[in-house]
N, C-alpha and C. Protein backbone atom coordinates (compact mmCIF):
# COMPACT_ATOMS: atom_id res chain seq x y z
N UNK A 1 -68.63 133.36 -49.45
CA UNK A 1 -67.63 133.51 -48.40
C UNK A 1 -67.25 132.12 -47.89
N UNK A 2 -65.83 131.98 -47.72
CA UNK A 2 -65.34 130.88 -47.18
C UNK A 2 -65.23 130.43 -45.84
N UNK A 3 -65.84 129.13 -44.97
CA UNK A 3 -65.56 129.28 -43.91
C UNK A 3 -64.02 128.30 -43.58
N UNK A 4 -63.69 128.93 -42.69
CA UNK A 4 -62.38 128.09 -41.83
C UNK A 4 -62.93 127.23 -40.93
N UNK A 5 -63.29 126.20 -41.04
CA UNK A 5 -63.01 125.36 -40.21
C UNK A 5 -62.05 124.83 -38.96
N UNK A 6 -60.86 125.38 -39.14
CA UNK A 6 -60.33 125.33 -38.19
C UNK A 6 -60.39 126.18 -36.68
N UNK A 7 -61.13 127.22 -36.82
CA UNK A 7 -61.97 128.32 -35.95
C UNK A 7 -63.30 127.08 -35.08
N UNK A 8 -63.74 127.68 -33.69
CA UNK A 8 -64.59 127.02 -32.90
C UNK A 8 -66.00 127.50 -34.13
N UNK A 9 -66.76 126.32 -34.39
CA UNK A 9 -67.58 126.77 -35.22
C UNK A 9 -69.21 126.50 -33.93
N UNK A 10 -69.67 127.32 -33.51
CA UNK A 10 -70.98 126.64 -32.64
C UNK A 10 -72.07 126.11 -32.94
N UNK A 11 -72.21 126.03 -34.41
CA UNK A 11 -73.46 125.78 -34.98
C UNK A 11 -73.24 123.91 -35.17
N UNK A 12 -71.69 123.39 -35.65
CA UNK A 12 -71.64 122.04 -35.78
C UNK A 12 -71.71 121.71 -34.29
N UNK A 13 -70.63 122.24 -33.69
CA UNK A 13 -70.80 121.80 -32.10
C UNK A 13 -72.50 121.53 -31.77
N UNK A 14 -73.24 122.63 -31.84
CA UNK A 14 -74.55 122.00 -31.17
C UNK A 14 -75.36 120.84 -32.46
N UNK A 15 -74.93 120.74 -33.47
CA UNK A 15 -75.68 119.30 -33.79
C UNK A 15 -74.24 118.29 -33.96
N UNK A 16 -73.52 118.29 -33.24
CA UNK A 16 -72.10 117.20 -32.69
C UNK A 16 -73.29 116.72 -31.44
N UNK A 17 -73.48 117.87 -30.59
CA UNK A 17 -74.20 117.65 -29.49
C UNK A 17 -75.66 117.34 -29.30
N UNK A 18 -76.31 117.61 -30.40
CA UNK A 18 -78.02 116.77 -30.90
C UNK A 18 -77.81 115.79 -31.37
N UNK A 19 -76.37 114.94 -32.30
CA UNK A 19 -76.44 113.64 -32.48
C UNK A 19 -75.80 112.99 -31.66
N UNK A 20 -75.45 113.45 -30.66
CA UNK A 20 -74.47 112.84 -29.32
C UNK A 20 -75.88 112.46 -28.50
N UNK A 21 -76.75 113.57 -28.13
CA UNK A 21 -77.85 113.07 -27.59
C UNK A 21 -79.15 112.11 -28.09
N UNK A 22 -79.06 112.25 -29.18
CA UNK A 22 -79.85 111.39 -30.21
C UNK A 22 -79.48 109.72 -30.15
N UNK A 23 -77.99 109.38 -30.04
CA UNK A 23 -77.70 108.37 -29.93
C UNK A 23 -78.32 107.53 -28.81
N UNK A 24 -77.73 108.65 -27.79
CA UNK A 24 -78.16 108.29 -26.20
C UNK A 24 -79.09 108.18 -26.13
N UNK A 25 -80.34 108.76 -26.62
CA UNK A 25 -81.96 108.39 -25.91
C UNK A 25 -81.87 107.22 -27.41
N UNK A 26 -81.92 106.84 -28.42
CA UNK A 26 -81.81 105.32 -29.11
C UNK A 26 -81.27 104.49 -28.37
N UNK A 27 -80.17 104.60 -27.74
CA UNK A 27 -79.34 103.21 -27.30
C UNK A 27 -80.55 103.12 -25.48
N UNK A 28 -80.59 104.03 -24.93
CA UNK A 28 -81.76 104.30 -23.83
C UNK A 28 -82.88 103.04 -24.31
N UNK A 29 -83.67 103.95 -25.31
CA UNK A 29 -84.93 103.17 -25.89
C UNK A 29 -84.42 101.98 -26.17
N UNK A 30 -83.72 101.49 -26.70
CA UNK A 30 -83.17 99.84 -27.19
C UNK A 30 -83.19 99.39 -26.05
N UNK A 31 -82.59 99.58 -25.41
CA UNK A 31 -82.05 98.96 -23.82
C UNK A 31 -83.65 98.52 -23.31
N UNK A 32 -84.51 99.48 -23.03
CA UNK A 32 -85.58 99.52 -22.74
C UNK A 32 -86.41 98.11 -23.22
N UNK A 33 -86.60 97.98 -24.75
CA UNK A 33 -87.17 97.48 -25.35
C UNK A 33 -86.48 95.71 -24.97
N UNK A 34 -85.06 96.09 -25.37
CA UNK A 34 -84.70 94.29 -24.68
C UNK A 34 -85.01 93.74 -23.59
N UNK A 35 -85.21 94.95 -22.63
CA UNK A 35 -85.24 94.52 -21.16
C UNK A 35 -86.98 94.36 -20.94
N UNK A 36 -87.57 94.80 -21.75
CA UNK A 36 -89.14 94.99 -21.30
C UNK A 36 -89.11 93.57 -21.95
N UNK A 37 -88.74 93.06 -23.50
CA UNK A 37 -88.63 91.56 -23.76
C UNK A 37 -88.33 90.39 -23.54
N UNK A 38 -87.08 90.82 -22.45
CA UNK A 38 -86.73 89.81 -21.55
C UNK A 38 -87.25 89.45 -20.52
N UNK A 39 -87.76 90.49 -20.24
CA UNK A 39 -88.66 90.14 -18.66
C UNK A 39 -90.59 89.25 -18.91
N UNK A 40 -90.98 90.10 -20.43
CA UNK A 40 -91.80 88.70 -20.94
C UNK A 40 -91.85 87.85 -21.47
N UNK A 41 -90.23 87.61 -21.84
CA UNK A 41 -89.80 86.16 -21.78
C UNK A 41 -89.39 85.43 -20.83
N UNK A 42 -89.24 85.79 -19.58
CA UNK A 42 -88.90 84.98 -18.44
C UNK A 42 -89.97 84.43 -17.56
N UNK A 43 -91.05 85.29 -18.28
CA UNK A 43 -92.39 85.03 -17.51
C UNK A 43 -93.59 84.97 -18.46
N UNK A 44 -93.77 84.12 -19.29
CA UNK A 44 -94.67 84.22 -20.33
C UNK A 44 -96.38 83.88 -19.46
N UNK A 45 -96.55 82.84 -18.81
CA UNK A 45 -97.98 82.75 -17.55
C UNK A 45 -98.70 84.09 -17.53
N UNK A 46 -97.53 84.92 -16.43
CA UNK A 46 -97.79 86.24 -15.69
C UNK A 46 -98.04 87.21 -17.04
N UNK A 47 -97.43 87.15 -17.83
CA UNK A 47 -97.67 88.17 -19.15
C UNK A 47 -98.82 87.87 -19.66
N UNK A 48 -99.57 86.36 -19.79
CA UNK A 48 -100.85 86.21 -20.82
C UNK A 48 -101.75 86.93 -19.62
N UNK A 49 -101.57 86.71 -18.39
CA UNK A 49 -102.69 87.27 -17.47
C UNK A 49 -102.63 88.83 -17.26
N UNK A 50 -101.89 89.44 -17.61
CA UNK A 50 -101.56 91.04 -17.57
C UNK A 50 -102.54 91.42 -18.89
N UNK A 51 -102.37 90.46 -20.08
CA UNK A 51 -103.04 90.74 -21.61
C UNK A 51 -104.31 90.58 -20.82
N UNK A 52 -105.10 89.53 -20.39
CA UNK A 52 -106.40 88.98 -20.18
C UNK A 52 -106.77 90.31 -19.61
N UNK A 53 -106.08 91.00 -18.53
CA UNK A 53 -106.68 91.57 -17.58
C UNK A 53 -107.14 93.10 -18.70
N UNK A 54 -105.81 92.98 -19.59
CA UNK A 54 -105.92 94.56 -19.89
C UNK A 54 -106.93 94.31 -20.93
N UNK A 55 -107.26 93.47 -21.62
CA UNK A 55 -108.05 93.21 -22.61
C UNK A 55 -109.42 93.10 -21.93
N UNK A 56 -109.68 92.58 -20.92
CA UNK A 56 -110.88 92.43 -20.01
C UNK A 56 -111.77 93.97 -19.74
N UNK A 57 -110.97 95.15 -19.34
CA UNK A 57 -110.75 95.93 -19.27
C UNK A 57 -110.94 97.13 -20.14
N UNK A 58 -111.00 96.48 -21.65
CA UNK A 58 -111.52 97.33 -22.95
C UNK A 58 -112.93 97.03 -23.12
């Protein structure tokens, strides 16, 4: 059986809408990851003593 595509199809719509959200929590997580890198690059001191402490700590 042939489908028409031109008809509302709901099954692409909801993975239109799982890779719409998929993008969003990647570009989220990226964001995350630059910003968690930038901030221990602006402060490399305060970061070795956060390691010492958490490593102290194991």
């Amino acid at each position: 059986m042939m489908h028409n595509t031109s008809f509302y199809d709901p099954i692409s719509t909801t993975k239109q809408q799982r890779d719409f959200l998929l993008a969003v929590c990647r570009l989220l997580v990226g964001i995350l990851f630059i910003f968690s890198g930038l901030i221990k690059a602006n402060d490399p001191t305060g970061f070795g003593y956060k390691l010492q402490e958490y490593f102290h700590c194991l």
